[in-house]
Each structure stands twice: as C-alpha cells, then as structure tokens.
C-alpha atoms as a PDB file:
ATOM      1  CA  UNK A   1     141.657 -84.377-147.528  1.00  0.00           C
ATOM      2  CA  UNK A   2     142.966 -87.840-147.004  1.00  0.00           C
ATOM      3  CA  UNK A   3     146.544 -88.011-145.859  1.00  0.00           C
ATOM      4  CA  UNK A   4     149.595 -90.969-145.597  1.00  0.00           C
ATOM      5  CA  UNK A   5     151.148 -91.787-142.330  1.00  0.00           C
ATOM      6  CA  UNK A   6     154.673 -92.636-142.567  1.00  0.00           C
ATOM      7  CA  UNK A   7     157.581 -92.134-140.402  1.00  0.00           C
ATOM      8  CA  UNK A   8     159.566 -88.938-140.304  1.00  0.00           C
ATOM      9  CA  UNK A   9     162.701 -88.665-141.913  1.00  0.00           C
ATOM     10  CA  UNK A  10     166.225 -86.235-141.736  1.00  0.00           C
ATOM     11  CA  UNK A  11     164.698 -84.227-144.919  1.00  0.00           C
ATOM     12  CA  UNK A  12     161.313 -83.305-142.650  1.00  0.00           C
ATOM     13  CA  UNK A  13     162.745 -81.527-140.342  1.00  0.00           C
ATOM     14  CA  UNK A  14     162.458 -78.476-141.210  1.00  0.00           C
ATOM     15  CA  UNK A  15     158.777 -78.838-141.972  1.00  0.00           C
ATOM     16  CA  UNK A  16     158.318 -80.071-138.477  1.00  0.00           C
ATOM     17  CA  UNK A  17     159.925 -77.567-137.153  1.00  0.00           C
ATOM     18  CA  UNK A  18     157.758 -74.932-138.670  1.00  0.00           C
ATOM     19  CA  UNK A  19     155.026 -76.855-137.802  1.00  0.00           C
ATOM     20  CA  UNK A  20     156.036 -76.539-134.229  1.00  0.00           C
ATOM     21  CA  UNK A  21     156.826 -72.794-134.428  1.00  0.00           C
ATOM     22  CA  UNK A  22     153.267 -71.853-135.900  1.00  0.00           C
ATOM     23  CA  UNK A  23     151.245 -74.195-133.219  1.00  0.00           C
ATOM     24  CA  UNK A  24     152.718 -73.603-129.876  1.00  0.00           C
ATOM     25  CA  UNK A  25     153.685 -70.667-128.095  1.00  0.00           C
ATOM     26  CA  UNK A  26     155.905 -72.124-125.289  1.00  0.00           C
ATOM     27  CA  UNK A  27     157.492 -74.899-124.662  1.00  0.00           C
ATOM     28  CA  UNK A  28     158.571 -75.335-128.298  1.00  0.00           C
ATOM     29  CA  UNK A  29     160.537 -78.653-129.396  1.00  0.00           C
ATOM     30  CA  UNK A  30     164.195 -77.624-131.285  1.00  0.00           C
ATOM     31  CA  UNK A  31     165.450 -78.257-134.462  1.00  0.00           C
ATOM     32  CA  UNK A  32     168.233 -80.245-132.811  1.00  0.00           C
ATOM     33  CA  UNK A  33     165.356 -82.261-130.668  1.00  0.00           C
ATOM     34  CA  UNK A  34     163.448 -83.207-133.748  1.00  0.00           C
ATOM     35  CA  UNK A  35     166.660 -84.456-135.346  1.00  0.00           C
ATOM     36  CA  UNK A  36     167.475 -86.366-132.384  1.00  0.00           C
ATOM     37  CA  UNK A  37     163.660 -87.843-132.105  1.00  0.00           C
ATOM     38  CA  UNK A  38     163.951 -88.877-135.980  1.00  0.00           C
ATOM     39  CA  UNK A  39     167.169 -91.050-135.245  1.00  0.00           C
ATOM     40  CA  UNK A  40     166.334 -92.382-131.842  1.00  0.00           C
ATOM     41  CA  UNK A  41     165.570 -96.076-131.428  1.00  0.00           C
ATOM     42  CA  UNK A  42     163.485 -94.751-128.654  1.00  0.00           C
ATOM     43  CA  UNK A  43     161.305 -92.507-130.800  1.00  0.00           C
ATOM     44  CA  UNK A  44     158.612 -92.810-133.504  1.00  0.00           C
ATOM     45  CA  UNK A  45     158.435 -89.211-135.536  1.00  0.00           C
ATOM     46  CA  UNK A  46     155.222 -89.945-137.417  1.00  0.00           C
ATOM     47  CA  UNK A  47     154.035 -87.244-139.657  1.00  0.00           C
ATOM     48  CA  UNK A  48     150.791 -86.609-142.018  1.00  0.00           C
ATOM     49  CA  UNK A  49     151.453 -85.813-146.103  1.00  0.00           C
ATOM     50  CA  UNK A  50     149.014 -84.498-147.806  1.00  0.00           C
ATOM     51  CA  UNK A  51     149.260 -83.074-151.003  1.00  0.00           C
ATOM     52  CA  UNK A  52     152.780 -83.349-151.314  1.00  0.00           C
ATOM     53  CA  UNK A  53     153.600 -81.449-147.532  1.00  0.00           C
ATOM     54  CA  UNK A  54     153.497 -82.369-143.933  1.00  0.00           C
ATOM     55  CA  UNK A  55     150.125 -81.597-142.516  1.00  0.00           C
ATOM     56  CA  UNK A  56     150.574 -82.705-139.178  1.00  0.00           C
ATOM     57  CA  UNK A  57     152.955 -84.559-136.837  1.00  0.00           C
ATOM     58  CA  UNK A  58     153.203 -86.607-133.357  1.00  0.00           C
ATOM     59  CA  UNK A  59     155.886 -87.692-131.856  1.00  0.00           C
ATOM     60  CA  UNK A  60     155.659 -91.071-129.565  1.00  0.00           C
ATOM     61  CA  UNK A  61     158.835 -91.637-126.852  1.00  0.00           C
ATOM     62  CA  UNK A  62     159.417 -95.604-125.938  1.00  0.00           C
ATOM     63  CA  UNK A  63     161.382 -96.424-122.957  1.00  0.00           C
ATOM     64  CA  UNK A  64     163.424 -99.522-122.679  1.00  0.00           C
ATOM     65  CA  UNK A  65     162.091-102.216-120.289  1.00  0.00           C
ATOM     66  CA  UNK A  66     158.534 -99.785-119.671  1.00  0.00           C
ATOM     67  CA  UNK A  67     155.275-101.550-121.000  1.00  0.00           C
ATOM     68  CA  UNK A  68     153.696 -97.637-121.308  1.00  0.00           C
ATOM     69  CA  UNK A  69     154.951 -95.379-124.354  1.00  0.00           C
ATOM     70  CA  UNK A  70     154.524 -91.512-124.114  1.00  0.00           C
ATOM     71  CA  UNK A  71     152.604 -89.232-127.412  1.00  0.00           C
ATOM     72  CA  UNK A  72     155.295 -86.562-126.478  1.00  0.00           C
ATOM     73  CA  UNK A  73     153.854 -83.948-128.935  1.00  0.00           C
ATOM     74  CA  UNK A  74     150.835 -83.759-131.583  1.00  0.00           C
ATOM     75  CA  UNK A  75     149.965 -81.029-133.888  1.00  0.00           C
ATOM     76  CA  UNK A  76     148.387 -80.128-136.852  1.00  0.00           C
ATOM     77  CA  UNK A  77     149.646 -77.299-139.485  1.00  0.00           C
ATOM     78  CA  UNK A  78     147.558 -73.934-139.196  1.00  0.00           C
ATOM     79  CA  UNK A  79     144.521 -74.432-141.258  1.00  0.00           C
ATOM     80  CA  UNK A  80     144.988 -78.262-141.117  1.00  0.00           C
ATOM     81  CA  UNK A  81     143.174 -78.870-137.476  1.00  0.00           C
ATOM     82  CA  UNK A  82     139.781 -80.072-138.997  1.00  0.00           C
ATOM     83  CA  UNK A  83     140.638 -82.657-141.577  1.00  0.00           C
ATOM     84  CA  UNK A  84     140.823 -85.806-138.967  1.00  0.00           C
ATOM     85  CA  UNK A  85     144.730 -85.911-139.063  1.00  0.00           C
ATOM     86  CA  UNK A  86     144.703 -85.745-135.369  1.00  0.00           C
ATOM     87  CA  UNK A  87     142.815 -88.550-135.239  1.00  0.00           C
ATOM     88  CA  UNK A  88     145.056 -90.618-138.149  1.00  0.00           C
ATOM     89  CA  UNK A  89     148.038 -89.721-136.341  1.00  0.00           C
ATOM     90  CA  UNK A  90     146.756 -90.523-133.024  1.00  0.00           C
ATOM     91  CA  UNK A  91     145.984 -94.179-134.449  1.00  0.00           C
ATOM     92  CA  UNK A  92     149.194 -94.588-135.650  1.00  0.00           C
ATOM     93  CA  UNK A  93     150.715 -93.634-132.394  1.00  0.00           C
ATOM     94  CA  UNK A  94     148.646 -96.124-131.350  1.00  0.00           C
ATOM     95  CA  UNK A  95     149.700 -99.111-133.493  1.00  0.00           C
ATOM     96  CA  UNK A  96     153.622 -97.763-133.413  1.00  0.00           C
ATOM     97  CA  UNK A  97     153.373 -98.520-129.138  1.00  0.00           C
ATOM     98  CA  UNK A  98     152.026-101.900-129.364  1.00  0.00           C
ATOM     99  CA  UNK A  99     153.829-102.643-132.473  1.00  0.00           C
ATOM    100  CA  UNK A 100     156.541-102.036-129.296  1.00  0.00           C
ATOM    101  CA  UNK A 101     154.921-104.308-127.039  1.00  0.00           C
ATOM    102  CA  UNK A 102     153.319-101.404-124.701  1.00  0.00           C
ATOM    103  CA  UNK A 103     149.969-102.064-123.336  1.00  0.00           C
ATOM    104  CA  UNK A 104     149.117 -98.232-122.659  1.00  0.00           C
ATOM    105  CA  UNK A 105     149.547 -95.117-124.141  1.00  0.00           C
ATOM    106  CA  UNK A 106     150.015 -91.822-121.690  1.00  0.00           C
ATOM    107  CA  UNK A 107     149.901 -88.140-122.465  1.00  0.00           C
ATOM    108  CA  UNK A 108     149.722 -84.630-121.069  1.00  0.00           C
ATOM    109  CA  UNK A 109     147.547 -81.725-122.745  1.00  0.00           C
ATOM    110  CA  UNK A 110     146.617 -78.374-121.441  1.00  0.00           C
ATOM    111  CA  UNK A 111     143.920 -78.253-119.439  1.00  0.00           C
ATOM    112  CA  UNK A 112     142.871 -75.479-121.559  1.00  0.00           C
ATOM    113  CA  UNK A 113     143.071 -77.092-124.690  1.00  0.00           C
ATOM    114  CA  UNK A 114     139.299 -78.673-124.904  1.00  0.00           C
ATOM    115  CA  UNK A 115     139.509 -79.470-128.916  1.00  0.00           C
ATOM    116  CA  UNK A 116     142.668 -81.727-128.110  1.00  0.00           C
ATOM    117  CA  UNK A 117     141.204 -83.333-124.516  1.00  0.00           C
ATOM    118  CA  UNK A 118     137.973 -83.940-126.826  1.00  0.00           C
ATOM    119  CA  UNK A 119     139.761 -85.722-129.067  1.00  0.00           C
ATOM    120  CA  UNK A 120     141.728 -88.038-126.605  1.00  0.00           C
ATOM    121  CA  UNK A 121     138.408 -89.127-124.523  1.00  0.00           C
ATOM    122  CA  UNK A 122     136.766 -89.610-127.978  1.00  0.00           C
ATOM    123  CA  UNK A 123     139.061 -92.190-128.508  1.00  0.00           C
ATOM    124  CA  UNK A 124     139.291 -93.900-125.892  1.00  0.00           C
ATOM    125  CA  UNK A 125     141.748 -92.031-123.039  1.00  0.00           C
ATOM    126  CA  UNK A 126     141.208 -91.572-119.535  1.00  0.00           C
ATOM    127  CA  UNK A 127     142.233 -88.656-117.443  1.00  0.00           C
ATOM    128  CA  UNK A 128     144.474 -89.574-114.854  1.00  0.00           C
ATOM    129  CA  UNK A 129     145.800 -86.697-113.165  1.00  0.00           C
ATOM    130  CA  UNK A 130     146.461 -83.000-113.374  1.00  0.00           C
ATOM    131  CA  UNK A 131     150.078 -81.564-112.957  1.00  0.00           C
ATOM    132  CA  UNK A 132     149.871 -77.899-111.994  1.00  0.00           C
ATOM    133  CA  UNK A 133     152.676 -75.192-113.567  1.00  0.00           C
ATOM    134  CA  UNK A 134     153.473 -78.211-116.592  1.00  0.00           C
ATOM    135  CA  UNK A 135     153.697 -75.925-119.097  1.00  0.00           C
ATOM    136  CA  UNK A 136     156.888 -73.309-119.142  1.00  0.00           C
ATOM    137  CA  UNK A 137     153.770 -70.181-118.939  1.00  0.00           C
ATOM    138  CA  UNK A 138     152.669 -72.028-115.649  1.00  0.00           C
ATOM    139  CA  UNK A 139     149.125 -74.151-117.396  1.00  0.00           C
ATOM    140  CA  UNK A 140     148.057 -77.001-115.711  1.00  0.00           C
ATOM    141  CA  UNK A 141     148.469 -80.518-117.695  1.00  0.00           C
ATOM    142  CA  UNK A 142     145.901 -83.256-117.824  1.00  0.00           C
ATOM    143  CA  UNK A 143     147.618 -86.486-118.229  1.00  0.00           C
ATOM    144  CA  UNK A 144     145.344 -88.967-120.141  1.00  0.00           C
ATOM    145  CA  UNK A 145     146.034 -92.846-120.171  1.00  0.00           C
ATOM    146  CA  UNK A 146     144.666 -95.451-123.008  1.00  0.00           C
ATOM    147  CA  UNK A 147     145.152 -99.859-122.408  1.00  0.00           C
ATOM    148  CA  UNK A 148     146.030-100.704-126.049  1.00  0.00           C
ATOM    149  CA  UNK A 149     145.330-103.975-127.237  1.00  0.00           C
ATOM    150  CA  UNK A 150     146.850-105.830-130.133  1.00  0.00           C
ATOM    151  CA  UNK A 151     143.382-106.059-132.330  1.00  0.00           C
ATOM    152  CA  UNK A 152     144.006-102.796-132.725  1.00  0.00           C
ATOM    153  CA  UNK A 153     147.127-102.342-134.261  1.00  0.00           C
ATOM    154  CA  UNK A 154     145.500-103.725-137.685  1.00  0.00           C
ATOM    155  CA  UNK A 155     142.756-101.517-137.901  1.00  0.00           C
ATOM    156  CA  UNK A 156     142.920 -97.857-139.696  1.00  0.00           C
ATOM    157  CA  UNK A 157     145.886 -97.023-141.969  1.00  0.00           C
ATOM    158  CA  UNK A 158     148.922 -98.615-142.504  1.00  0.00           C
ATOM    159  CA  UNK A 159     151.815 -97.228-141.202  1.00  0.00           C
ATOM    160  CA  UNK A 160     155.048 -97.654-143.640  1.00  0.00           C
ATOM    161  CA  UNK A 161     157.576 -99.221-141.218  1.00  0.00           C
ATOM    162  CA  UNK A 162     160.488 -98.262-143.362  1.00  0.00           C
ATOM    163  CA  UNK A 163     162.662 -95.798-141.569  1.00  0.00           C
ATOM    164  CA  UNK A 164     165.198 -93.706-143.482  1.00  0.00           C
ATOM    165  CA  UNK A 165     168.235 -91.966-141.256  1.00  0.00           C
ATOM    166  CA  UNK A 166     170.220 -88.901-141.738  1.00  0.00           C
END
C-alpha cells in the first residue's frame, strides 16, 4: 500500500509514540522527546500515512556547523514492516539531509537486526564501525555511513516541506 511522506506534526504524537512502544523493547524514545524532535530546528520527524494513520516513522537529527546528519530512529507499525515504507522513509531522510547541505548520512542498528542492516547496505550504506553495549540491554551497534549527493534529493517522493508547530 502506497503511503505519503510528510513531516510530523504536534497532533502525531501520540501515534508515534505508540509506534515506538509496539517496535522496541529498550531504549524507547518519550512522549516528551518526540514533542521536542517535532519542534526542533535541528530535527526532521518524518512519518508514513497510509490509509488515513501513521504507518511508519524516522526521525533525522542535524547539527549546526556538521556536514553529516544522524537517522536517529526508524520504524515501521506492527504488521506494516513489508510494504517498502522503510525504504520511502529512508529516501526522505535522505533528501531532508542534503536538502540541509549534509554530504553523508550516519546511523547505528543492532547488530542483530539483519532485516534493518539489509535494508541500509541495499541502499547504499557502509558499515563503519561496531560500538559494543550501545543498546541499554548491552547489543552491539553497527554504525552505517551513506555520501549523499544532490541528484538525489529529486528522485522518489516528494516530501511536503510545510511544517506545522504545536
């Protein structure tokens, strides 16, 4: 089922949040730190609508003066993992960091988590180091890295630039 990118707003928040709670076990992200990702300048809450609810979600972190942004978090509602919006959302992540004039694109995934590292070296990410104990249960990370380049940014979906604040 196809589904629109846009940017998250004040009135998703509670969708993300449950979104969150079914997904991961540990190392959950708050109500409070959603709200505070949605209103940051230094933030892009993207989320996945299909048929009139969130499917899916990423969040992308930006820091001032760095030429790398960060996909913080990425997940897909239960029963929503095999419909590609991983792979929609990851695009948009994508085109949100060099719409901020980053060249690259880093992340950290379980090392555990083969469906998700699939989908990053599918697309184009490189592992570049492991972090043991990331993860609050003590899991090793993977951190991936991706060079973006502008040409990019136009292909796949649009994503709606208009941002709405609480």
């Amino acid at each position: 089922m196809p589904a629109d990118i846009r940017r998250a707003t004040a009135s998703d928040i509670d969708a993300l949040t449950a979104i969150e709670n079914a997904v991961f076990e540990t190392d959950r992200m708050s109500r409070r730190a959603f709200r505070r990702f949605v209103r940051a300048d230094t933030a892009a809450v993207l989320v996945a609508e299909a048929a009139s609810r969130l499917a899916a979600y990423c969040v992308v972190l930006f820091r001032r003066g760095s030429g790398t942004a960060r996909l913080y978090s990425i997940a897909a509602a239960p029963g929503g993992e095999r419909n590609g919006y991983g792979r929609a959302l990851l695009d948009a992540a994508e085109r949100a960091a060099i719409g901020r004039g980053c060249a690259s694109l880093r992340l950290e995934v379980r090392a555990d988590n083969d469906r998700a590292r699939e989908l990053y070296e599918r697309n184009g990410y490189h592992r570049i180091g492991e972090v043991p104990g990331y993860y609050a249960d003590g899991a090793t990370a993977f951190r991936y890295q991706k060079q973006l380049h502008a040409a990019e940014a136009d292909a796949g979906t649009p994503l709606h630039a208009k941002r709405k604040t609480a």
